[in-house]
C-alpha atoms as a PDB file:
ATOM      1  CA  UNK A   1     196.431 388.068  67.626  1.00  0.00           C
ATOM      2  CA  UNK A   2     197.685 385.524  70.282  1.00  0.00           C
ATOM      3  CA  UNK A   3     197.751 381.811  69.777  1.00  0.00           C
ATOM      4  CA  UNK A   4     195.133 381.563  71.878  1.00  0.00           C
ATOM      5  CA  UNK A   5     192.787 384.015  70.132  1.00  0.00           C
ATOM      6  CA  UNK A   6     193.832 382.107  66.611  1.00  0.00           C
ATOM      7  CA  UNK A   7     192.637 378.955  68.504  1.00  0.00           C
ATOM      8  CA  UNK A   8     189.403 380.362  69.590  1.00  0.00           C
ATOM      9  CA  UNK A   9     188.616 382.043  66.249  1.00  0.00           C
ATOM     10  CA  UNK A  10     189.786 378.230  64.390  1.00  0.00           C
ATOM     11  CA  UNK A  11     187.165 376.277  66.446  1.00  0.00           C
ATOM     12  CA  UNK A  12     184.552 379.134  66.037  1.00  0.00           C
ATOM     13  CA  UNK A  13     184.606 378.441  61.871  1.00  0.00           C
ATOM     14  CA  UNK A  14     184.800 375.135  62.837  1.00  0.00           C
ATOM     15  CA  UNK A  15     181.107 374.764  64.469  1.00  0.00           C
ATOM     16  CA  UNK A  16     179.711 374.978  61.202  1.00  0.00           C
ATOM     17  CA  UNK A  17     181.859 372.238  59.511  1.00  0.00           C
ATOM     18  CA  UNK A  18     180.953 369.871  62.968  1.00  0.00           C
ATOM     19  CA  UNK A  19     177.379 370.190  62.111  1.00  0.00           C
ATOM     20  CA  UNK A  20     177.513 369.021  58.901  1.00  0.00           C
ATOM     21  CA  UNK A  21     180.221 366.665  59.711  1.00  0.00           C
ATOM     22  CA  UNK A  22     178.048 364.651  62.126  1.00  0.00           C
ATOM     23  CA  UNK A  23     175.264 363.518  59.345  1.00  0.00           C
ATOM     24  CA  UNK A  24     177.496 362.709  56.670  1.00  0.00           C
ATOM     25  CA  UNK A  25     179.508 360.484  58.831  1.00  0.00           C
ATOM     26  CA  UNK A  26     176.155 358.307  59.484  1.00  0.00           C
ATOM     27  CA  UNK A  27     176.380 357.418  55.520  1.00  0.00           C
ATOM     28  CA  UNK A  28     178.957 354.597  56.001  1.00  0.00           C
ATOM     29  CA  UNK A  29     181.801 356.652  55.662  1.00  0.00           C
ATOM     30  CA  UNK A  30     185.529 355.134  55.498  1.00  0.00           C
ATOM     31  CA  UNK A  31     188.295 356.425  57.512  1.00  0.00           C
ATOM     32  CA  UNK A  32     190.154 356.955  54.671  1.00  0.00           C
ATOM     33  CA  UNK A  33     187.856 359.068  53.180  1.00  0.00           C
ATOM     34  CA  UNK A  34     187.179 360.892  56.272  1.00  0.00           C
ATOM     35  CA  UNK A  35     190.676 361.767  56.443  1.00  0.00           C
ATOM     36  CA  UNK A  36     191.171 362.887  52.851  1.00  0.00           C
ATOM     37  CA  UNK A  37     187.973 364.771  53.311  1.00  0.00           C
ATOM     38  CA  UNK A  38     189.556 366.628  56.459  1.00  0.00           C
ATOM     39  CA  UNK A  39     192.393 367.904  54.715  1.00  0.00           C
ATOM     40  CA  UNK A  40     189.910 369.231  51.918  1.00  0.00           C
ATOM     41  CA  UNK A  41     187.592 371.004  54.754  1.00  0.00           C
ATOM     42  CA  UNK A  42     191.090 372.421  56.196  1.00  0.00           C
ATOM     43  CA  UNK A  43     192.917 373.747  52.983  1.00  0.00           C
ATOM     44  CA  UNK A  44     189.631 375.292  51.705  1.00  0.00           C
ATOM     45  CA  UNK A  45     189.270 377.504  55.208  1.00  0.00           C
ATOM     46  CA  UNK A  46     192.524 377.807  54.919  1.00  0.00           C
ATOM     47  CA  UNK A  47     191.953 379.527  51.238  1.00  0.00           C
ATOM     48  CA  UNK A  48     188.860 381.450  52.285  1.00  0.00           C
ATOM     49  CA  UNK A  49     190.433 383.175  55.428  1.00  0.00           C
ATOM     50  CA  UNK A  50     193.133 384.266  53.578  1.00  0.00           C
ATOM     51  CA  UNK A  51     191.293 385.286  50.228  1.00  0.00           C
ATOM     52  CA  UNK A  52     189.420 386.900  52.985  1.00  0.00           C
ATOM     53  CA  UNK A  53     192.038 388.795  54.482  1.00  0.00           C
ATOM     54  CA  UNK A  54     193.700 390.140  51.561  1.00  0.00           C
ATOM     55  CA  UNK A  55     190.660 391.373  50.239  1.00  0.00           C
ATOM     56  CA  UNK A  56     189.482 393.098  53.433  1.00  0.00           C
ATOM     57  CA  UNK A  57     193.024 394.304  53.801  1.00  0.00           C
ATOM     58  CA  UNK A  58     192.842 395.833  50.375  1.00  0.00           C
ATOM     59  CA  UNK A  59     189.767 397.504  51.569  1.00  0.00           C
ATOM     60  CA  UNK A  60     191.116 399.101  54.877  1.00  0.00           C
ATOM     61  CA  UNK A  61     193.267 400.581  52.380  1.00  0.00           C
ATOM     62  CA  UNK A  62     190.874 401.716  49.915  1.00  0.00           C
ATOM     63  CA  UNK A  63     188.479 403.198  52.683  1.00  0.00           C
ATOM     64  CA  UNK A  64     191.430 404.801  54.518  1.00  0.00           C
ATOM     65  CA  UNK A  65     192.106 407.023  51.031  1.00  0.00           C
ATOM     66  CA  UNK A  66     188.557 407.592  50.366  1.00  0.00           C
ATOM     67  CA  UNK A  67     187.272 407.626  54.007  1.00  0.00           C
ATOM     68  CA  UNK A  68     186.258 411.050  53.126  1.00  0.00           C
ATOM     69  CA  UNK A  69     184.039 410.450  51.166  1.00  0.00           C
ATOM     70  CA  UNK A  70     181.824 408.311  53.566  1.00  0.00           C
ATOM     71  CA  UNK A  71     181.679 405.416  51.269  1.00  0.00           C
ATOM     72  CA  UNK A  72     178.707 402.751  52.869  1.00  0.00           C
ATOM     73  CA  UNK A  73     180.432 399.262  51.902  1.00  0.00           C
ATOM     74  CA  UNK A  74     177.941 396.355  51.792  1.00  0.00           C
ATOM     75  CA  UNK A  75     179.759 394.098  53.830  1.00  0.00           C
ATOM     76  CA  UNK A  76     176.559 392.385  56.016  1.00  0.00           C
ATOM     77  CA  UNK A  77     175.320 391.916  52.453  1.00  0.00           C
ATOM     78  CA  UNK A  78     177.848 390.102  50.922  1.00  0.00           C
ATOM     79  CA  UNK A  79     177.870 387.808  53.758  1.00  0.00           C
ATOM     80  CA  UNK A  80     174.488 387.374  54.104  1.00  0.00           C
ATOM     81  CA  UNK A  81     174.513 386.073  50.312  1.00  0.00           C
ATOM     82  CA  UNK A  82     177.092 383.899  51.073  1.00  0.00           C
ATOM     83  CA  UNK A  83     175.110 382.700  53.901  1.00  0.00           C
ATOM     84  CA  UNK A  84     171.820 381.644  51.691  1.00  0.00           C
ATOM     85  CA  UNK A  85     174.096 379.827  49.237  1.00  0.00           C
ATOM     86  CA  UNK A  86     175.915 378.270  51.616  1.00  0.00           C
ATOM     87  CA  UNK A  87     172.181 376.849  53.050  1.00  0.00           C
ATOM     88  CA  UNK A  88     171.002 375.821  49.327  1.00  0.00           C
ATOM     89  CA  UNK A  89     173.764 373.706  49.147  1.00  0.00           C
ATOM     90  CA  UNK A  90     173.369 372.043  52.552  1.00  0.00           C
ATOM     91  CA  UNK A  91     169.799 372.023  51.587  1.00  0.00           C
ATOM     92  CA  UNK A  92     170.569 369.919  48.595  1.00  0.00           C
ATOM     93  CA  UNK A  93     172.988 367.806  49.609  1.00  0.00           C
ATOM     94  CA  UNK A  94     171.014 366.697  52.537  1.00  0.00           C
ATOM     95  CA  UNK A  95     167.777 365.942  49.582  1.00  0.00           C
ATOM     96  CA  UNK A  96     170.657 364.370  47.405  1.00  0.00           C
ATOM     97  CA  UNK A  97     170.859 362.004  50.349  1.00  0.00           C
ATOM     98  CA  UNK A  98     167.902 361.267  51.079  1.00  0.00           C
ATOM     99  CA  UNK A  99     166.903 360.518  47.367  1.00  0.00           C
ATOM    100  CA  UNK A 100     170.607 358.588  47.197  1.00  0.00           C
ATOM    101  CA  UNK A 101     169.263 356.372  49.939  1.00  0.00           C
ATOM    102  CA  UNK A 102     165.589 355.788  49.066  1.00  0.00           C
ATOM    103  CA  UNK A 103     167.183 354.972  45.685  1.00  0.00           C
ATOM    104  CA  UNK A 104     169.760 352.616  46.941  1.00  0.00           C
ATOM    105  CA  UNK A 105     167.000 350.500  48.896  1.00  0.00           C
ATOM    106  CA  UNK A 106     166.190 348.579  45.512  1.00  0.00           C
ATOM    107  CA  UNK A 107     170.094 349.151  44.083  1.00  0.00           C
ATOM    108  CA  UNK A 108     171.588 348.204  47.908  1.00  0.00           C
ATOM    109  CA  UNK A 109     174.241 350.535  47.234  1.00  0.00           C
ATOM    110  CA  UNK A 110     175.311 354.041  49.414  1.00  0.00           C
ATOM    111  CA  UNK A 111     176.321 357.389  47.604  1.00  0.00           C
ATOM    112  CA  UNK A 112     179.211 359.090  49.370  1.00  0.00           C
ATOM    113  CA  UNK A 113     178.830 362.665  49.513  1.00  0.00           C
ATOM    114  CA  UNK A 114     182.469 362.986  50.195  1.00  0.00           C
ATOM    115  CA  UNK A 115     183.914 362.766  46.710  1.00  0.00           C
ATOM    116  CA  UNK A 116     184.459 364.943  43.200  1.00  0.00           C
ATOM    117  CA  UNK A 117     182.067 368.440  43.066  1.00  0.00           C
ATOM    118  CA  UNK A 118     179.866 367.368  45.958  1.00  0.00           C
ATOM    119  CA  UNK A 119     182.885 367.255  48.577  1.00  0.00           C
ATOM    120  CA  UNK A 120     184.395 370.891  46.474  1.00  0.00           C
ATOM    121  CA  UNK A 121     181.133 372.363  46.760  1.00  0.00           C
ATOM    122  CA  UNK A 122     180.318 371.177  50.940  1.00  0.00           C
ATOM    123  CA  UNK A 123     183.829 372.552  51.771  1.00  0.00           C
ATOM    124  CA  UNK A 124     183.700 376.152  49.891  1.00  0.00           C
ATOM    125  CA  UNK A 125     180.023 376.216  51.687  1.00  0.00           C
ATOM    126  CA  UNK A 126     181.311 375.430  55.320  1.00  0.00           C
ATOM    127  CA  UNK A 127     184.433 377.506  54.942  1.00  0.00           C
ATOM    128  CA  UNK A 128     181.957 380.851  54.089  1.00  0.00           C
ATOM    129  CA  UNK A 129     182.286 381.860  57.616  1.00  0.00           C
ATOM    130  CA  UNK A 130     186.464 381.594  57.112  1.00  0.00           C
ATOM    131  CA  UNK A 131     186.024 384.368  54.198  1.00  0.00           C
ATOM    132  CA  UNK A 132     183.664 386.458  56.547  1.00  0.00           C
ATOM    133  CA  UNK A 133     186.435 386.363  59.209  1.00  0.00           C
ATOM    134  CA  UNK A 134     188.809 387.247  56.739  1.00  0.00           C
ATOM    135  CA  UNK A 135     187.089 390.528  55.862  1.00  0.00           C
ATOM    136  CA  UNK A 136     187.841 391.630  59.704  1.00  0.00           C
ATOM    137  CA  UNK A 137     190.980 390.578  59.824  1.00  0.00           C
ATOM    138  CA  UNK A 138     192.519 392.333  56.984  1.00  0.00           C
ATOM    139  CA  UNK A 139     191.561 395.042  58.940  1.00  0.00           C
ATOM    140  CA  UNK A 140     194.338 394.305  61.843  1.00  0.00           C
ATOM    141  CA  UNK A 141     197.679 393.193  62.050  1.00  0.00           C
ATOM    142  CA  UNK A 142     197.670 388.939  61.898  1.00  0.00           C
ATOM    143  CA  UNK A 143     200.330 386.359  61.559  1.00  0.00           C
ATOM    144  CA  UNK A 144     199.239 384.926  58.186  1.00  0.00           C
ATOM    145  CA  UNK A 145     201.321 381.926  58.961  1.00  0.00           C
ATOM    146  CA  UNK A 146     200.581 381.442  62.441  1.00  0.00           C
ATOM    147  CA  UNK A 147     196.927 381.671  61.633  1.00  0.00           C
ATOM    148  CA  UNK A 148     197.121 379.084  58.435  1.00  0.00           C
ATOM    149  CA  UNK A 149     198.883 376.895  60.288  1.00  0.00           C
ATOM    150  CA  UNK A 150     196.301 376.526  63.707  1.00  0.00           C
ATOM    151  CA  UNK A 151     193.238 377.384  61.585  1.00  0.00           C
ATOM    152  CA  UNK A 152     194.305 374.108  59.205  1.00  0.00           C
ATOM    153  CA  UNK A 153     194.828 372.057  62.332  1.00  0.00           C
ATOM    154  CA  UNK A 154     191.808 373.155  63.770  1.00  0.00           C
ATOM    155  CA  UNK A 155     189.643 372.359  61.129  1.00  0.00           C
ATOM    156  CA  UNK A 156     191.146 369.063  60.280  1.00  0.00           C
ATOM    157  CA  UNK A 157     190.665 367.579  63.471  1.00  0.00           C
ATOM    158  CA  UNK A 158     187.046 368.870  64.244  1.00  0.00           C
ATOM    159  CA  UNK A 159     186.030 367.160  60.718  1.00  0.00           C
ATOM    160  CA  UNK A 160     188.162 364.156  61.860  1.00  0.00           C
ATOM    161  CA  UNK A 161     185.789 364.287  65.229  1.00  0.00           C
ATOM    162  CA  UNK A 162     182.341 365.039  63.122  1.00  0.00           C
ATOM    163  CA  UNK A 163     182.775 363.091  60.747  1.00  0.00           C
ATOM    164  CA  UNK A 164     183.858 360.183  63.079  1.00  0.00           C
ATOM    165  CA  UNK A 165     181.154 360.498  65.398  1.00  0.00           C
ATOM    166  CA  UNK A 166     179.027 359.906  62.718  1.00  0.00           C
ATOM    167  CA  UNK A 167     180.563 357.272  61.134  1.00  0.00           C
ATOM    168  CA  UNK A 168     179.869 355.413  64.570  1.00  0.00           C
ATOM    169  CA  UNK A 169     176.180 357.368  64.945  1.00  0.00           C
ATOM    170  CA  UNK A 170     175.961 355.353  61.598  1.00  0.00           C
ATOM    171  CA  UNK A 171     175.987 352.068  62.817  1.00  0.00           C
ATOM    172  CA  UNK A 172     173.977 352.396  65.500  1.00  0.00           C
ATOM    173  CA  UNK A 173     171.160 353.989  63.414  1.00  0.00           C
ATOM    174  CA  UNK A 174     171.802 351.305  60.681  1.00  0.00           C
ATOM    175  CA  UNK A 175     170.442 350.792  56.963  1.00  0.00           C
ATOM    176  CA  UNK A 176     168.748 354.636  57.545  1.00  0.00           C
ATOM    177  CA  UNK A 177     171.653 356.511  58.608  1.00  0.00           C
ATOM    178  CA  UNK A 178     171.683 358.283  55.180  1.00  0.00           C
ATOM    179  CA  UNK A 179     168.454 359.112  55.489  1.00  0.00           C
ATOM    180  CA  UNK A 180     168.648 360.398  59.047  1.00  0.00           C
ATOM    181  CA  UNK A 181     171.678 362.430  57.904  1.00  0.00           C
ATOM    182  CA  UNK A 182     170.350 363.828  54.954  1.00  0.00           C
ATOM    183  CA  UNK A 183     167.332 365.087  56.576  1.00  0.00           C
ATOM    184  CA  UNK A 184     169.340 366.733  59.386  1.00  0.00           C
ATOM    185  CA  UNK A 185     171.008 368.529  56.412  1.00  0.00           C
ATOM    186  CA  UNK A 186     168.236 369.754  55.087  1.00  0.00           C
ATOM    187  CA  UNK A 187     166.808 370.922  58.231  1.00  0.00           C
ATOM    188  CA  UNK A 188     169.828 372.801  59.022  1.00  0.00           C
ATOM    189  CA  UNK A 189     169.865 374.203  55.625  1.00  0.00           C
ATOM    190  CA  UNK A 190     166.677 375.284  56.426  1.00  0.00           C
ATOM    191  CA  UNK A 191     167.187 376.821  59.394  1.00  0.00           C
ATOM    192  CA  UNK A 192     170.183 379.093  58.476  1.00  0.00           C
ATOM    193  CA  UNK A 193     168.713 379.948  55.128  1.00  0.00           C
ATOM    194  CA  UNK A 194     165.521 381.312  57.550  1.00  0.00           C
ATOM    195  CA  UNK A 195     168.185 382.997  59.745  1.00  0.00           C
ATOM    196  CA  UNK A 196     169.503 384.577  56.863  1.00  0.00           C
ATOM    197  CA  UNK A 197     166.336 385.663  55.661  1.00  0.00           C
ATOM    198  CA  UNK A 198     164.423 387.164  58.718  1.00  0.00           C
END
């Protein structure tokens, strides 16, 4: 593949990641955090594009020796699973969130979503896609290095972005911005798990 096509395939994983980004920006986030959180959203696609490509690599294989026997490999399924977790988890985050914040009106103190198992599990649910991608391109001849290296800057800076536009979305919006944010989660939780679904 050509830098260019690495490029384009980096900021098409990344769309997901943006989404997300966006509302849990709007929960007071510092730029510290937001860049420690970027370099956790980049290693872990980094991780699931490659997991991804060595196991769909050692599938080419296996179906090239027993492409005889017609084998029907439940790739779409696999995915789509990974696709309805990946929306539970949005999906509860984004209630997390809102509970965190109706909960922190009588404590007057905000939950960050970017830290321990809740940051671990947001990454390995936006980076789904990366795994996905790695199926295919197991399948063809890729620069594992090339692509590592572009797909990690890629990813780092569109968190940088989503996360920093709603860090600012944040102030605007004001003592709600959690809420906001953790209702747009679960809405687009909702809306790919009903993708998934139908």
């Amino acid at each position: 593949m050509s830098i260019i096509e690495l490029f384009v395939l980096s900021a098409a994983l990344g769309t997901d990641l943006f989404s997300v980004a966006v509302p849990i920006g709007m929960n007071k986030v510092r730029r510290l955090v937001i860049l420690q959180s970027a370099v956790v959203f980049a290693v872990f696609h980094i991780i699931m594009i490659l997991a991804g490509y060595h196991i769909g690599h050692w599938l080419g294989t296996v179906v090239e020796h027993v492409g005889a026997h017609h084998i029907d490999w439940p790739v779409a399924n696999v995915q789509n699973f990974a696709t309805i977790i990946g929306a539970l988890v949005l999906t509860g985050l984004g209630i997390n969130m809102v509970k965190e914040n109706v909960s922190s009106q009588e404590n007057h103190s905000s939950a960050n979503p970017l830290h321990g198992a809740a940051l671990m599990m947001l990454a390995a649910s936006v980076s789904i896609d990366a795994l996905a991608a790695g199926f295919s391109l197991g399948m063809i001849d890729v620069d594992l290095f090339r692509l590592s290296i572009i797909l990690g800057l890629v990813i780092f800076a569109i968190a940088v972005m989503g996360l920093g536009l709603g860090r600012k979305l944040g102030r605007y919006i004001g003592e709600r911005a959690e809420l906001v944010g953790g209702i747009v989660l679960i809405l687009l939780g909702m809306h790919i798990l009903w993708t998934a679904i139908c």
